[in-house]
Structures are given as structure tokens and as C-alpha cells.
PDB file of N, CA and C in Angstrom:
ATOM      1  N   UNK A   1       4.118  11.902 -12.924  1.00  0.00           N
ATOM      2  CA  UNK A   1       3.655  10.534 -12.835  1.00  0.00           C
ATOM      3  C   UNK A   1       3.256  10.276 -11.381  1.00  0.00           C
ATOM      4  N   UNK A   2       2.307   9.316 -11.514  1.00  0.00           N
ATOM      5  CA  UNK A   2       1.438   9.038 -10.164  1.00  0.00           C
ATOM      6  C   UNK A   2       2.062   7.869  -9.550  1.00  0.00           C
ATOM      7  N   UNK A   3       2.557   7.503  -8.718  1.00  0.00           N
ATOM      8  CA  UNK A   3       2.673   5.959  -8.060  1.00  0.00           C
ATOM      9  C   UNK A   3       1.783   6.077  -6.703  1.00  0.00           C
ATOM     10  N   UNK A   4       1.676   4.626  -6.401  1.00  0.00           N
ATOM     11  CA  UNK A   4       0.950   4.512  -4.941  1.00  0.00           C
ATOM     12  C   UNK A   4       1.750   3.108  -4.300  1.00  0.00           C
ATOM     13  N   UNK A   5       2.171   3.463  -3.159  1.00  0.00           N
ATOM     14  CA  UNK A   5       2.909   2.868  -2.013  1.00  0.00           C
ATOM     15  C   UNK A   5       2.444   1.811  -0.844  1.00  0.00           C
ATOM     16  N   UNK A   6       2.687   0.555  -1.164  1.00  0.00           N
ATOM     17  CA  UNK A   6       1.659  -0.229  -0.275  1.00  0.00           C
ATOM     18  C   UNK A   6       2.965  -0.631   0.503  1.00  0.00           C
ATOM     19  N   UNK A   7       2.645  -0.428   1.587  1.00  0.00           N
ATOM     20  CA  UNK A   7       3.495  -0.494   3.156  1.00  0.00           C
ATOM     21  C   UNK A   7       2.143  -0.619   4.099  1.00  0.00           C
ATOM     22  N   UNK A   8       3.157  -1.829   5.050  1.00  0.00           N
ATOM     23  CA  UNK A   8       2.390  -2.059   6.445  1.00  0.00           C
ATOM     24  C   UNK A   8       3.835  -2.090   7.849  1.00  0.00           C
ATOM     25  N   UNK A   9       2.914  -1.984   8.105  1.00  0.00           N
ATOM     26  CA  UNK A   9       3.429  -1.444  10.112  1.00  0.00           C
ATOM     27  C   UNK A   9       2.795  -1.881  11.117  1.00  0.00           C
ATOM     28  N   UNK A  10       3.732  -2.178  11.736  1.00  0.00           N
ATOM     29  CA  UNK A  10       3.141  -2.955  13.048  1.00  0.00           C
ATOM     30  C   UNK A  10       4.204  -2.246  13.977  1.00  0.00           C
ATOM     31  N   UNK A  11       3.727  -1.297  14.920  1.00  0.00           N
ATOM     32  CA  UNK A  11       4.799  -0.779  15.750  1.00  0.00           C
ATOM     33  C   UNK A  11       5.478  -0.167  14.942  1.00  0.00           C
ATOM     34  N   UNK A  12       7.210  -0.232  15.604  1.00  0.00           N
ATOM     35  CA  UNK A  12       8.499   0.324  14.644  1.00  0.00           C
ATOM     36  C   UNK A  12       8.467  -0.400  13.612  1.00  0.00           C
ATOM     37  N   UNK A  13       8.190  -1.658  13.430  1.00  0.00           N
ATOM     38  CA  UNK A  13       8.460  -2.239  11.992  1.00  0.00           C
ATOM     39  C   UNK A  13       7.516  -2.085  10.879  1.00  0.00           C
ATOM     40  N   UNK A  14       8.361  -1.329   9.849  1.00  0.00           N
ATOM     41  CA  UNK A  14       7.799  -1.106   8.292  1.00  0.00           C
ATOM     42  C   UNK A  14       8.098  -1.891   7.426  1.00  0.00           C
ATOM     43  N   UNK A  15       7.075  -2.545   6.358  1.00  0.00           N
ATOM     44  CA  UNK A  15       7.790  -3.381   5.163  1.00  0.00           C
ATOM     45  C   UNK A  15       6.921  -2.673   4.203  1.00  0.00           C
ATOM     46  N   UNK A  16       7.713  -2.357   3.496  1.00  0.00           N
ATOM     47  CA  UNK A  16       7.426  -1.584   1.985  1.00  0.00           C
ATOM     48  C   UNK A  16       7.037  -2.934   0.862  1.00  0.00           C
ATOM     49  N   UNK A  17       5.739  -3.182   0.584  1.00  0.00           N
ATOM     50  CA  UNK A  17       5.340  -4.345  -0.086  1.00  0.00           C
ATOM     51  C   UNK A  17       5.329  -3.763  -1.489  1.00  0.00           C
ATOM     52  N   UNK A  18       5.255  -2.737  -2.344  1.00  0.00           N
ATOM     53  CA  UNK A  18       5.410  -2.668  -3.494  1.00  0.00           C
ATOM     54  C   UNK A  18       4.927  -1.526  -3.559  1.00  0.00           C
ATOM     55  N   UNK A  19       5.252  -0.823  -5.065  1.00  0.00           N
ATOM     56  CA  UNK A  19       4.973   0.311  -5.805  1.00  0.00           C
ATOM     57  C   UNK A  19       4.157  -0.208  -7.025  1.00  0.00           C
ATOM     58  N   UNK A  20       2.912   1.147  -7.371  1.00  0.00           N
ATOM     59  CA  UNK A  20       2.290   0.318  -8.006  1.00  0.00           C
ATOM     60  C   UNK A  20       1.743   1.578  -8.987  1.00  0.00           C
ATOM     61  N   UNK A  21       1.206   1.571 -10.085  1.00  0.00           N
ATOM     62  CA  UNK A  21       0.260   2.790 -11.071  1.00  0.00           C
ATOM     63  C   UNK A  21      -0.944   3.231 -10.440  1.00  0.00           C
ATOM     64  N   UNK A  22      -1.828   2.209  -9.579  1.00  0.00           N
ATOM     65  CA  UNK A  22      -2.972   2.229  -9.350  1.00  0.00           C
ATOM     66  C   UNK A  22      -3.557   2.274  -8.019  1.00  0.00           C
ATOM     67  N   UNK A  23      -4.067   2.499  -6.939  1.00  0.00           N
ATOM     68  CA  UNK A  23      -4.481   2.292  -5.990  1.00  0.00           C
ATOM     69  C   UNK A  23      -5.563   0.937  -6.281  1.00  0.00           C
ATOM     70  N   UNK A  24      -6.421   0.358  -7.682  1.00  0.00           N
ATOM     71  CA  UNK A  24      -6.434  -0.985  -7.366  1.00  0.00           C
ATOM     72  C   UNK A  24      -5.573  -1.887  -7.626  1.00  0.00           C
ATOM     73  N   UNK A  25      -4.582  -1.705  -8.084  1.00  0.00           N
ATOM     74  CA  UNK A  25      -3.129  -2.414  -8.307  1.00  0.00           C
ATOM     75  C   UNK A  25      -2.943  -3.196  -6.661  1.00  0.00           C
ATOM     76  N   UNK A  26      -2.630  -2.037  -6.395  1.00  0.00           N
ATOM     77  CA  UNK A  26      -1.676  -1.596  -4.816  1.00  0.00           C
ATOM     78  C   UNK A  26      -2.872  -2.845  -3.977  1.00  0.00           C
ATOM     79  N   UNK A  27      -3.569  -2.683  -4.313  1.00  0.00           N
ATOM     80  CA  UNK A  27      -5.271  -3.523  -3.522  1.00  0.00           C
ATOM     81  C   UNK A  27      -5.061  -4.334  -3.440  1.00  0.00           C
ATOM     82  N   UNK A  28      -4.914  -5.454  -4.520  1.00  0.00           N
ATOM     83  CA  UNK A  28      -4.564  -6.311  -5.195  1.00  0.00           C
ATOM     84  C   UNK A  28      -3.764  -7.439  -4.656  1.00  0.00           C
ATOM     85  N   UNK A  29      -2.630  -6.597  -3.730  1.00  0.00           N
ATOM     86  CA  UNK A  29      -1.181  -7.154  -3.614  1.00  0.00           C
ATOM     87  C   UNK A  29      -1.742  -7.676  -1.868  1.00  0.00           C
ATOM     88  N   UNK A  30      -2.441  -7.263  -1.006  1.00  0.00           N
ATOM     89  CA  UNK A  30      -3.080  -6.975   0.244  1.00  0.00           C
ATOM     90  C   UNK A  30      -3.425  -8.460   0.344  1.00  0.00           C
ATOM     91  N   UNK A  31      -3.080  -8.944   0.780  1.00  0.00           N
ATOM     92  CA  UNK A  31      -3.930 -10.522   1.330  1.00  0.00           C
ATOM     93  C   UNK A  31      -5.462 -10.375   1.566  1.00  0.00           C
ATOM     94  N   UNK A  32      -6.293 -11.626   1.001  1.00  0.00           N
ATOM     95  CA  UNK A  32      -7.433 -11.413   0.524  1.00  0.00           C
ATOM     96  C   UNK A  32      -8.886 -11.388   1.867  1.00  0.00           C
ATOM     97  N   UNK A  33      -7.916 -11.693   2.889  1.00  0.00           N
ATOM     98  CA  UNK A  33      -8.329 -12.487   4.463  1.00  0.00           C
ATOM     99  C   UNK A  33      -8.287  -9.799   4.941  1.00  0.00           C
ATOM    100  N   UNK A  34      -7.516  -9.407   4.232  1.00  0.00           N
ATOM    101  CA  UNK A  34      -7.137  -8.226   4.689  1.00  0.00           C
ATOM    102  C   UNK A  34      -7.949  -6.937   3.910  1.00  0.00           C
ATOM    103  N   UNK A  35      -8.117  -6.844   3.049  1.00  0.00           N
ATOM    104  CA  UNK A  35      -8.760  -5.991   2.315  1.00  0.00           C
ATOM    105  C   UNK A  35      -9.585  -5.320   2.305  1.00  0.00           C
ATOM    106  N   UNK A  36     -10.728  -5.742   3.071  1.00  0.00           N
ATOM    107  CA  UNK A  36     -11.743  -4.811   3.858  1.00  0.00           C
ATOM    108  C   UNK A  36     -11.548  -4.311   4.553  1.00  0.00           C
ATOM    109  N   UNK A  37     -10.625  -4.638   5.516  1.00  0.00           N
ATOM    110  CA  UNK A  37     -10.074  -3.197   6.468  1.00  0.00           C
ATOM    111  C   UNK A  37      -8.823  -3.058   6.576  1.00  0.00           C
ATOM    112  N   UNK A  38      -8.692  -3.016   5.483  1.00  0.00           N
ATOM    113  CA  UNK A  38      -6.721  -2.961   5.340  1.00  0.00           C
ATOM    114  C   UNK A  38      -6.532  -2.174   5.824  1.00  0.00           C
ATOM    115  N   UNK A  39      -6.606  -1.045   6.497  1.00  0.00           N
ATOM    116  CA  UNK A  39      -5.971   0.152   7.090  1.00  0.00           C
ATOM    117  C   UNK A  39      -5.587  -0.152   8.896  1.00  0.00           C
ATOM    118  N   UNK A  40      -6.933  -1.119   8.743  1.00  0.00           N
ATOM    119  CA  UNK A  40      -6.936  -1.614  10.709  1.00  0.00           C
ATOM    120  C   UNK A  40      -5.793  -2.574  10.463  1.00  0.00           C
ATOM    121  N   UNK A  41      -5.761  -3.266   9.503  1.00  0.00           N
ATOM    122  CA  UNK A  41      -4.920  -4.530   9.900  1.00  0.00           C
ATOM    123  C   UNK A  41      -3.387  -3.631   9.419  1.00  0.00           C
ATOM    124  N   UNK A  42      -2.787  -3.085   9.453  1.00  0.00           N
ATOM    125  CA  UNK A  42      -1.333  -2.048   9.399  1.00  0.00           C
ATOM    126  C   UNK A  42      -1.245  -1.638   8.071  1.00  0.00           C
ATOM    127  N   UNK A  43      -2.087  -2.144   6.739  1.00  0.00           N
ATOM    128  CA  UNK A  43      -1.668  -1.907   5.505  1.00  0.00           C
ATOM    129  C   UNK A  43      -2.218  -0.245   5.043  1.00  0.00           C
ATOM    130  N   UNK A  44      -1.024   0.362   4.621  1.00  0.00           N
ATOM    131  CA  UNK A  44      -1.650   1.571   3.827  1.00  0.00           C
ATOM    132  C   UNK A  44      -1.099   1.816   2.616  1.00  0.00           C
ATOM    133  N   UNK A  45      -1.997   2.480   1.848  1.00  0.00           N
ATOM    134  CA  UNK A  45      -1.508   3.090   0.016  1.00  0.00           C
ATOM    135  C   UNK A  45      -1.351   4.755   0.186  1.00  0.00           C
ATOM    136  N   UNK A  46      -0.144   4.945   0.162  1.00  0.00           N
ATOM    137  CA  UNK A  46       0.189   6.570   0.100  1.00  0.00           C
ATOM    138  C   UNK A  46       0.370   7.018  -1.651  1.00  0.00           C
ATOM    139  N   UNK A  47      -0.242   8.085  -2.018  1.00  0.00           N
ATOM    140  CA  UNK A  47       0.327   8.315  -3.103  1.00  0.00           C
ATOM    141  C   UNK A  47       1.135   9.618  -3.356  1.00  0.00           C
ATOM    142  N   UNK A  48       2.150   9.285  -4.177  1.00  0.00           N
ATOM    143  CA  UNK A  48       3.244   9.946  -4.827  1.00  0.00           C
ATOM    144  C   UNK A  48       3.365  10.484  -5.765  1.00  0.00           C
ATOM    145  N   UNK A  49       3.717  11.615  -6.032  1.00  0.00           N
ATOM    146  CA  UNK A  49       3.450  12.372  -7.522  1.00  0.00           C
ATOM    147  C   UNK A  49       5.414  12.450  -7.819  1.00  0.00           C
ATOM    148  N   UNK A  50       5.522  11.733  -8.686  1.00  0.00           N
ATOM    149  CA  UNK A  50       7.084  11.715  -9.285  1.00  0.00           C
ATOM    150  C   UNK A  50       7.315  12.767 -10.227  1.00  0.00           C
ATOM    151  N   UNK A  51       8.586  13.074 -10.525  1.00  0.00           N
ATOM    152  CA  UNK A  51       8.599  13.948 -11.411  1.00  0.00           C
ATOM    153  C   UNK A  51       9.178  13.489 -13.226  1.00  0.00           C
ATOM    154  N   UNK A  52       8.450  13.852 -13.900  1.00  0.00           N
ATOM    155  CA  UNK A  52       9.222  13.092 -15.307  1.00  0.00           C
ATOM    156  C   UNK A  52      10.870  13.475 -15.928  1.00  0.00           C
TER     157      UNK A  52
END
């Protein structure tokens, strides 16, 4: 199973904003002012391969 990981960072501080099925899920959750360059503004989607 696939998940994708939406976390942002600023410096040392990480906040893990949710787990999600989809990378447009994960999109979704990103404030709407952020989304076009979510990566500049600290937000990233890592994905995860779980095991069943």
C-alpha cells in the first residue's frame, strides 16, 4: 500500500499535517494562498510504500 506524507518545516521545526492515499489528497490539505509553490513555502509530500 501507497501513502503520501504532507509535512512542513521551517528550520528545526516539523509538523506532520496528515497521511493521505493520494498525492492530490495530500494537495488538497495545503492552504490555498500555498499550492503553487508548496515546496518553497516548507510544505512537502513524501511517499511511502507500507507493507500489507
Amino acid at each position: 500500500m501507497t501513502t503520501y506524507v504532507l509535512w512542513w518545516q521551517l528550520y528545526d521545526v516539523v509538523e506532520i499535517w496528515g497521511v493521505y492515499s493520494s498525492v492530490e489528497e495530500a494537495k488538497n490539505h495545503i492552504p490555498d494562498d500555498d499550492v503553487k509553490d508548496y515546496e518553497c513555502k516548507g510544505f512537502h509530500i513524501e511517499e511511502f510504500e507500507l507493507d500489507d
